[in-house]
N, C-alpha and C. Protein backbone atom coordinates (compact mmCIF):
# COMPACT_ATOMS: atom_id res chain seq x y z
N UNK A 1 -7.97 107.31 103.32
CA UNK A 1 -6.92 107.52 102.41
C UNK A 1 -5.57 107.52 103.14
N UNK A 2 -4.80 107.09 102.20
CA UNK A 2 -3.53 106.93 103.44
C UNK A 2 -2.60 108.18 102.59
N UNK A 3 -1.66 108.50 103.95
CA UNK A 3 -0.98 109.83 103.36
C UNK A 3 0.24 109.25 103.21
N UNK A 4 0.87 110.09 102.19
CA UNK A 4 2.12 109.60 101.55
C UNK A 4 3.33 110.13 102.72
N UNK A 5 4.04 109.17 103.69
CA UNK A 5 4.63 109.87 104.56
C UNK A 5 5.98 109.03 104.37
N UNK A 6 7.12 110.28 104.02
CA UNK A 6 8.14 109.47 103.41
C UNK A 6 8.72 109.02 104.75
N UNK A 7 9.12 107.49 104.25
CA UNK A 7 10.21 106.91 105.84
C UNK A 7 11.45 107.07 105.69
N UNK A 8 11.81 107.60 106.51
CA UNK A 8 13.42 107.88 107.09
C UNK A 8 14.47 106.16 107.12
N UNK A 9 15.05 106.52 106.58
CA UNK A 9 15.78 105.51 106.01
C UNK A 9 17.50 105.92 106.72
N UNK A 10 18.31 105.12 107.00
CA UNK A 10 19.57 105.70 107.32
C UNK A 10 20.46 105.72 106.63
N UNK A 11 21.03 106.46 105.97
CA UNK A 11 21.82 106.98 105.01
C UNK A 11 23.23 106.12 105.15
N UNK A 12 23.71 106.23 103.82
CA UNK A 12 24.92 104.74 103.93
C UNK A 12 25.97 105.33 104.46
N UNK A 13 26.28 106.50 104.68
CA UNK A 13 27.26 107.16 106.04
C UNK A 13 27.30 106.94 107.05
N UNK A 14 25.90 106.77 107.21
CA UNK A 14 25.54 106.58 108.88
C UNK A 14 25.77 104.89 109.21
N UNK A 15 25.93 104.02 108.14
CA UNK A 15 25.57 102.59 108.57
C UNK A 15 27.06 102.34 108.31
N UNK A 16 27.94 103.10 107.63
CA UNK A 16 29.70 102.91 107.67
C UNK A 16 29.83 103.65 108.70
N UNK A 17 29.73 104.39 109.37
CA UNK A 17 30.22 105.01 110.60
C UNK A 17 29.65 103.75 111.66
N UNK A 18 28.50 103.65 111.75
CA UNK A 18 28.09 102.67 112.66
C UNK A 18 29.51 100.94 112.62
N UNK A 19 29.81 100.74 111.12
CA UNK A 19 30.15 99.49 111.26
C UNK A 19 31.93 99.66 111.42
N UNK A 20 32.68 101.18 111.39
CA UNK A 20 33.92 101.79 111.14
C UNK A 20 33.68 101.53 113.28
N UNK A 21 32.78 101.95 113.82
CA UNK A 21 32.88 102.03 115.76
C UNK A 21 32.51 100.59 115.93
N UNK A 22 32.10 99.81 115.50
CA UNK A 22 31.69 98.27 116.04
C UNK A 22 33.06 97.79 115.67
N UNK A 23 33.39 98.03 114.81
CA UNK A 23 34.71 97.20 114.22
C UNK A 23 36.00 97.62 115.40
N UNK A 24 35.99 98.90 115.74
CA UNK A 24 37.26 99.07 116.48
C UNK A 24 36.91 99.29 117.97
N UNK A 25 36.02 98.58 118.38
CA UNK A 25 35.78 98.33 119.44
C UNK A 25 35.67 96.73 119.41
N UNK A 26 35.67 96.11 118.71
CA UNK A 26 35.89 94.47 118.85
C UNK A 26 37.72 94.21 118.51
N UNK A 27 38.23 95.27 117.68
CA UNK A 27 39.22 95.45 117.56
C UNK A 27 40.29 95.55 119.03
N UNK A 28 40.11 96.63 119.33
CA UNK A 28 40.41 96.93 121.25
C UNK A 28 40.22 96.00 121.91
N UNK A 29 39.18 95.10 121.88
CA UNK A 29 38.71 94.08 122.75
C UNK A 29 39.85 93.36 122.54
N UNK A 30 39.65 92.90 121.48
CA UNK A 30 41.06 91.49 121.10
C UNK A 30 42.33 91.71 120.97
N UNK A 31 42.52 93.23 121.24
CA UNK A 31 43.87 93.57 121.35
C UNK A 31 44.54 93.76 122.94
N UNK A 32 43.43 93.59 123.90
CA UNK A 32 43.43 94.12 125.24
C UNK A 32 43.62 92.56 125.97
N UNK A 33 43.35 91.74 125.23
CA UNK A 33 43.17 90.00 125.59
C UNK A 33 44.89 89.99 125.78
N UNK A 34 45.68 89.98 124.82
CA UNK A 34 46.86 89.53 124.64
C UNK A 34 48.14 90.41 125.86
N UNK A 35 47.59 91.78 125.53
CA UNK A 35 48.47 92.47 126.85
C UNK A 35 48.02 91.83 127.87
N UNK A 36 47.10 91.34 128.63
CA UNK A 36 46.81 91.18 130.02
C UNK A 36 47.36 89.46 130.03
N UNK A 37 47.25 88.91 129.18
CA UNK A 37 48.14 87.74 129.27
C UNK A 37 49.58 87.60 129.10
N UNK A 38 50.22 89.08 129.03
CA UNK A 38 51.58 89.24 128.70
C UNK A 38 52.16 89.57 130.45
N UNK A 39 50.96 90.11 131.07
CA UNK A 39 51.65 90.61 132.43
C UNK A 39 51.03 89.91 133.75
N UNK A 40 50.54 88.66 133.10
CA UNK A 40 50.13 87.24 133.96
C UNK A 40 51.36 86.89 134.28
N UNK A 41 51.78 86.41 136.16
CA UNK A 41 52.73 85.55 136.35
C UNK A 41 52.57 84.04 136.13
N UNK A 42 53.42 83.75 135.87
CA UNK A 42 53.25 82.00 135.57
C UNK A 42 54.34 81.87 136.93
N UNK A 43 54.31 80.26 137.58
CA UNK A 43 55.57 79.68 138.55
C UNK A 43 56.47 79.44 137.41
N UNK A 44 57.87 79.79 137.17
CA UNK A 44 59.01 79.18 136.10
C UNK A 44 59.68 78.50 137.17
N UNK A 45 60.15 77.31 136.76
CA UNK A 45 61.07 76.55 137.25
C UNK A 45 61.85 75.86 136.57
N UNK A 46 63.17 76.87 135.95
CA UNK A 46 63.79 76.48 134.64
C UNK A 46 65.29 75.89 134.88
N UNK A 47 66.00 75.17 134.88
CA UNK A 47 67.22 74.99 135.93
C UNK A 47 68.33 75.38 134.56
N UNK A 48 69.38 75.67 135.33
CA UNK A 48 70.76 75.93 134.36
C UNK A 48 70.69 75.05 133.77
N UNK A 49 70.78 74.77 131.96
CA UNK A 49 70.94 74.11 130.99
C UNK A 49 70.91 74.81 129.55
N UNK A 50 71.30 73.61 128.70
CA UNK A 50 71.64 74.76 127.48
C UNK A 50 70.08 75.24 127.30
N UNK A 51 70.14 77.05 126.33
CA UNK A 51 69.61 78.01 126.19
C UNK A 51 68.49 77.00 125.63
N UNK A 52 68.21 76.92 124.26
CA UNK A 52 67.45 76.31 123.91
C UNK A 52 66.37 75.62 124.24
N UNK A 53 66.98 74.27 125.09
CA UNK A 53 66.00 74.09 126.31
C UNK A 53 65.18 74.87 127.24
N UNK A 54 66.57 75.84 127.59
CA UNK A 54 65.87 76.88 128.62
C UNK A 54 64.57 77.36 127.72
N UNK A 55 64.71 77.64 126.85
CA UNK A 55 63.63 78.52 126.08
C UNK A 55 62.40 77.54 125.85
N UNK A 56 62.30 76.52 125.14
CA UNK A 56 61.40 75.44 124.85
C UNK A 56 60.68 75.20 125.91
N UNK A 57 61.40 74.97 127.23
CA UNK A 57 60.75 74.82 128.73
C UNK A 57 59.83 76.03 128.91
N UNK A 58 60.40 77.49 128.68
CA UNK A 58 60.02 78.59 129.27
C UNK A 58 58.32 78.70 128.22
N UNK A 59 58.30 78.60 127.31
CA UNK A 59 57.19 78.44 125.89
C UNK A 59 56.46 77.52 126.98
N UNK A 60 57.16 76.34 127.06
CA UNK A 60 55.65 75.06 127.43
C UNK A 60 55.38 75.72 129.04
N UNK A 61 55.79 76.39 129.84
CA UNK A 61 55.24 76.80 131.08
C UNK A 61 54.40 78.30 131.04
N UNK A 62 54.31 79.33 129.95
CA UNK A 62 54.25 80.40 129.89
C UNK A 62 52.99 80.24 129.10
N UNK A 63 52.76 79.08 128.24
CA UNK A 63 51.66 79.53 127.31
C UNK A 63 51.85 80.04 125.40
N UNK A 64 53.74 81.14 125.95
CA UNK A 64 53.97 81.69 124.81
C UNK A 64 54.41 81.54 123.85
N UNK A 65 54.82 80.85 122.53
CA UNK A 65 55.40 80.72 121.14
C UNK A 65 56.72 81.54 121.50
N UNK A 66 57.89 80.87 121.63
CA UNK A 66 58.92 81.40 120.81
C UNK A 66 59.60 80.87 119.99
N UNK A 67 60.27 81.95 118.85
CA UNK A 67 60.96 81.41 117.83
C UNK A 67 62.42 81.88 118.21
N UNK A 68 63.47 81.02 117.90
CA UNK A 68 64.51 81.25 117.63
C UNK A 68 65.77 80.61 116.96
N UNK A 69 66.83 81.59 116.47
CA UNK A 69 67.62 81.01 115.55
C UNK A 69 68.35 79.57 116.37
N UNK A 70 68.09 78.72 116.22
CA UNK A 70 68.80 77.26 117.02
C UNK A 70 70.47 77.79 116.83
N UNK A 71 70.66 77.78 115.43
CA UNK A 71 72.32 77.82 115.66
C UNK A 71 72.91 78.51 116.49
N UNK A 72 72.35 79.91 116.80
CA UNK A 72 72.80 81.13 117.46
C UNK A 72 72.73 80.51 118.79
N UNK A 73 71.69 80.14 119.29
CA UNK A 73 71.60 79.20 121.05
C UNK A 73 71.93 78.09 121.16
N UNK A 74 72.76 77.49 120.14
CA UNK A 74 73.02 76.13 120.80
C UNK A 74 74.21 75.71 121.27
N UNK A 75 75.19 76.81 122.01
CA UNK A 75 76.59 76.51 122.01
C UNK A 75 76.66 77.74 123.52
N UNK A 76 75.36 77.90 123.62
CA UNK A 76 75.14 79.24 125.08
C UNK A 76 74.14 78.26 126.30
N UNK A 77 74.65 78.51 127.37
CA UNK A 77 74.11 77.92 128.91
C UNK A 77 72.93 78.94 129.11
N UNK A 78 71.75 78.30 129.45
CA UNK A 78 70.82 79.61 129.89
C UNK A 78 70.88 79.20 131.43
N UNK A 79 71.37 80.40 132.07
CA UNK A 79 70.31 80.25 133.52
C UNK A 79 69.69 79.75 134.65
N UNK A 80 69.64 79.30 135.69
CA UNK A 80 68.35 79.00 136.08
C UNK A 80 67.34 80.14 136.03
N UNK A 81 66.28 80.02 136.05
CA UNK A 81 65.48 80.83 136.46
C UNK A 81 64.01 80.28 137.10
N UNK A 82 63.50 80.92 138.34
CA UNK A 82 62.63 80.08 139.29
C UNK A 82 61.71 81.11 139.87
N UNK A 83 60.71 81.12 139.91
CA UNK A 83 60.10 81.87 141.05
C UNK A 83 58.84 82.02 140.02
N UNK A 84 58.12 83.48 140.50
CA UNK A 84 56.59 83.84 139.61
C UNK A 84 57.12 84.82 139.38
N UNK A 85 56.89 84.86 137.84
CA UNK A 85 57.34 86.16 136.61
C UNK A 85 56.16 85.97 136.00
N UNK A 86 56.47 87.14 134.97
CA UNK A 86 55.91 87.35 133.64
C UNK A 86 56.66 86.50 132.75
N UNK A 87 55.90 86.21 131.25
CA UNK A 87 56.98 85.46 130.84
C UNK A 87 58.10 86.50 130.16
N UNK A 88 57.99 87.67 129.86
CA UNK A 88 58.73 88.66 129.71
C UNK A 88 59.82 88.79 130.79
N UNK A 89 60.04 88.64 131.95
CA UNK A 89 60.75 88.94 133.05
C UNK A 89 61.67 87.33 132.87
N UNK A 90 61.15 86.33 132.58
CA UNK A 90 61.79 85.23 132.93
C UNK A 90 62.55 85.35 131.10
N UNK A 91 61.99 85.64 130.28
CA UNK A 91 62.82 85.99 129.05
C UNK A 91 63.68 86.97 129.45
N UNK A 92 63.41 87.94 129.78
CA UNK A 92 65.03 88.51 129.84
C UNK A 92 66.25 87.86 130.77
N UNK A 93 65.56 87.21 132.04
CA UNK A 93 66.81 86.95 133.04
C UNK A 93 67.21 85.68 131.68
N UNK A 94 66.83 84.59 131.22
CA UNK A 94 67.69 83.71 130.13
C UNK A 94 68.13 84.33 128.99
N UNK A 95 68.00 85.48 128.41
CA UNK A 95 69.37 85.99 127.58
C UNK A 95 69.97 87.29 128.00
N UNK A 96 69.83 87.55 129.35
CA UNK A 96 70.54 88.80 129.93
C UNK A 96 72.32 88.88 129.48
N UNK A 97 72.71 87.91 129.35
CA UNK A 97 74.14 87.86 128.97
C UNK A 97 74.62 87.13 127.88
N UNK A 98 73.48 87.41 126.92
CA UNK A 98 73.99 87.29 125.71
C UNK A 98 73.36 88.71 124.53
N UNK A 99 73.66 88.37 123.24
CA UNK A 99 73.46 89.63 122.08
C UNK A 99 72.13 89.57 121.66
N UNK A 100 71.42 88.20 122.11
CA UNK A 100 69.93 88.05 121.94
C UNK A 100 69.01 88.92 121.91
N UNK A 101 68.70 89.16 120.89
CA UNK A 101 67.30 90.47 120.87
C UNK A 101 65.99 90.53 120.68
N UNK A 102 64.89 90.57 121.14
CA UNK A 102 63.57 90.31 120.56
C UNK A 102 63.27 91.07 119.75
N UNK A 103 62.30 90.60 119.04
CA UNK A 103 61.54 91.12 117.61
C UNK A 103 60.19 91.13 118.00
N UNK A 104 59.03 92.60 116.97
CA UNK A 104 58.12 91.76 117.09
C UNK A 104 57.59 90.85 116.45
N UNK A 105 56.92 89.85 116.66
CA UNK A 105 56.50 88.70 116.02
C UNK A 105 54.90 88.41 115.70
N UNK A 106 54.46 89.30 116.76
CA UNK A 106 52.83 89.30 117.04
C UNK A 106 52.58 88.96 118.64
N UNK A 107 51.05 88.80 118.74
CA UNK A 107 50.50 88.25 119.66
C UNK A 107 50.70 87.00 120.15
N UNK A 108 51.15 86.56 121.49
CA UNK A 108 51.03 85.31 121.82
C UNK A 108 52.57 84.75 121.32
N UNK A 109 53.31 85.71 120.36
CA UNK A 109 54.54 85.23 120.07
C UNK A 109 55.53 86.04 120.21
N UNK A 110 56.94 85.69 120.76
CA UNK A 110 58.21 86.04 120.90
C UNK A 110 58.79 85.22 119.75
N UNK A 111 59.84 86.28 118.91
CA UNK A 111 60.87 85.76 118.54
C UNK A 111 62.12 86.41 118.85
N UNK A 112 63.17 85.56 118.88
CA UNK A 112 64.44 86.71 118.73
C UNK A 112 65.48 86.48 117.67
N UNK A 113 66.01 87.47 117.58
CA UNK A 113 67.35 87.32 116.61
C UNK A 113 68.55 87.44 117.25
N UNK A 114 69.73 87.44 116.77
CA UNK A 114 71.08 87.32 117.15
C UNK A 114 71.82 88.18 115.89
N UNK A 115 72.52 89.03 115.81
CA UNK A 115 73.39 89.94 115.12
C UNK A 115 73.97 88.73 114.37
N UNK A 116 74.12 88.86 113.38
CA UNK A 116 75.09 87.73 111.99
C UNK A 116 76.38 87.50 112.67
N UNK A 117 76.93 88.69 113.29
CA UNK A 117 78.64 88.90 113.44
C UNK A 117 78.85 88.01 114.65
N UNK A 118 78.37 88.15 115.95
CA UNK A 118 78.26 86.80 116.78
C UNK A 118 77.50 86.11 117.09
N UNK A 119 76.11 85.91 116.48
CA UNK A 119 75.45 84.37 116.42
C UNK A 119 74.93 84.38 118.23
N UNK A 120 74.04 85.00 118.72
CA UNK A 120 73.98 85.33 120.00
C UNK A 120 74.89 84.74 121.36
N UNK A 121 75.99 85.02 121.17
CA UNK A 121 76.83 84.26 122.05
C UNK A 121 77.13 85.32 122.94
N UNK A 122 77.83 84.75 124.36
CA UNK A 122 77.50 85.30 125.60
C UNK A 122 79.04 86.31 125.22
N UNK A 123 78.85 87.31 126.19
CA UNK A 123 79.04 88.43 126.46
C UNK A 123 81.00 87.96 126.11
N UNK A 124 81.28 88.84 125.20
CA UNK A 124 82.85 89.05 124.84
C UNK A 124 83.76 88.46 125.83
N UNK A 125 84.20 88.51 127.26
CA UNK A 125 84.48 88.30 128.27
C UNK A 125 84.27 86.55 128.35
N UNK A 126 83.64 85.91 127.94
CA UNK A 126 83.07 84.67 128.06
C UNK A 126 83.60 84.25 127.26
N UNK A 127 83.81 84.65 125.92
CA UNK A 127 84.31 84.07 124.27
C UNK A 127 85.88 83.76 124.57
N UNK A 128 85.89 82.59 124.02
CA UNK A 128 87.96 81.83 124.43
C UNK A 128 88.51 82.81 123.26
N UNK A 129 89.49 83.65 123.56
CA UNK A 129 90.28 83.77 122.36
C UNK A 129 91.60 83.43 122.23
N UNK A 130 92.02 83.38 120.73
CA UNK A 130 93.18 82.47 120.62
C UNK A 130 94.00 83.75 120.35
N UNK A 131 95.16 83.36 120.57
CA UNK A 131 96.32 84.53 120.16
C UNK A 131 96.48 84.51 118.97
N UNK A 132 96.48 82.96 118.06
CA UNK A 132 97.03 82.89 116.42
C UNK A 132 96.36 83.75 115.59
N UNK A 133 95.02 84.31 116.06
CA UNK A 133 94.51 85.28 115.25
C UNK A 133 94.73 86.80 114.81
């Protein structure tokens, strides 16, 4: 005769807790990918030219997506910049002297903005001004 022996079954708490720790541990994983590729040196070898370029160059040697407002950089000189950086380190030395600001954008991407009032242009001191104004 067979005995009635109830089976233990795992309760639907236990199988959302189980899938709430799998989830944020694949979570961590793929979030831990993108920092360690943020503080990889790349060689930059970017020579003084307009910003824009500078930036487009710095994207195709780095790996990284950036976005930015064209109008705001297209009337500003970026830089040289040369050696092994981060691409973070070689982004700041090309808008160190201008209003250029980063945003976040996500993973794998830089964008920046420029204040409306000067359109990221280089440092006050740099700007021609006219007296007729």
């Amino acid at each position: 005769m067979r005995e009635n022996v109830p089976t233990r079954r795992p309760s639907l708490a236990l199988l959302q807790l189980a899938l709430l720790v799998a989830g944020a541990l694949l979570s961590s994983a793929a979030l831990a990918a993108p920092a360690s590729s943020s503080v990889q040196r790349h060689k930059f070898a970017i020579p003084a030219q307009p910003l824009s370029a500078a930036l487009r160059q710095l994207a195709k040697q780095s790996g990284v997506r950036i976005l930015f407002p064209y109008e705001a950089v297209a009337a500003i000189r970026g830089p040289r910049v040369d050696g092994w950086l981060t691409a973070q380190e070689a982004l700041d030395r090309l808008i160190a002297d201008t209003t250029l600001r980063q945003t976040s954008a996500g993973a794998g991407v830089i964008a920046l903005i420029a204040p409306t009032s000067d359109r990221g242009e280089r440092s006050p001191r740099s700007r021609s001004t006219r007296s007729d104004e």
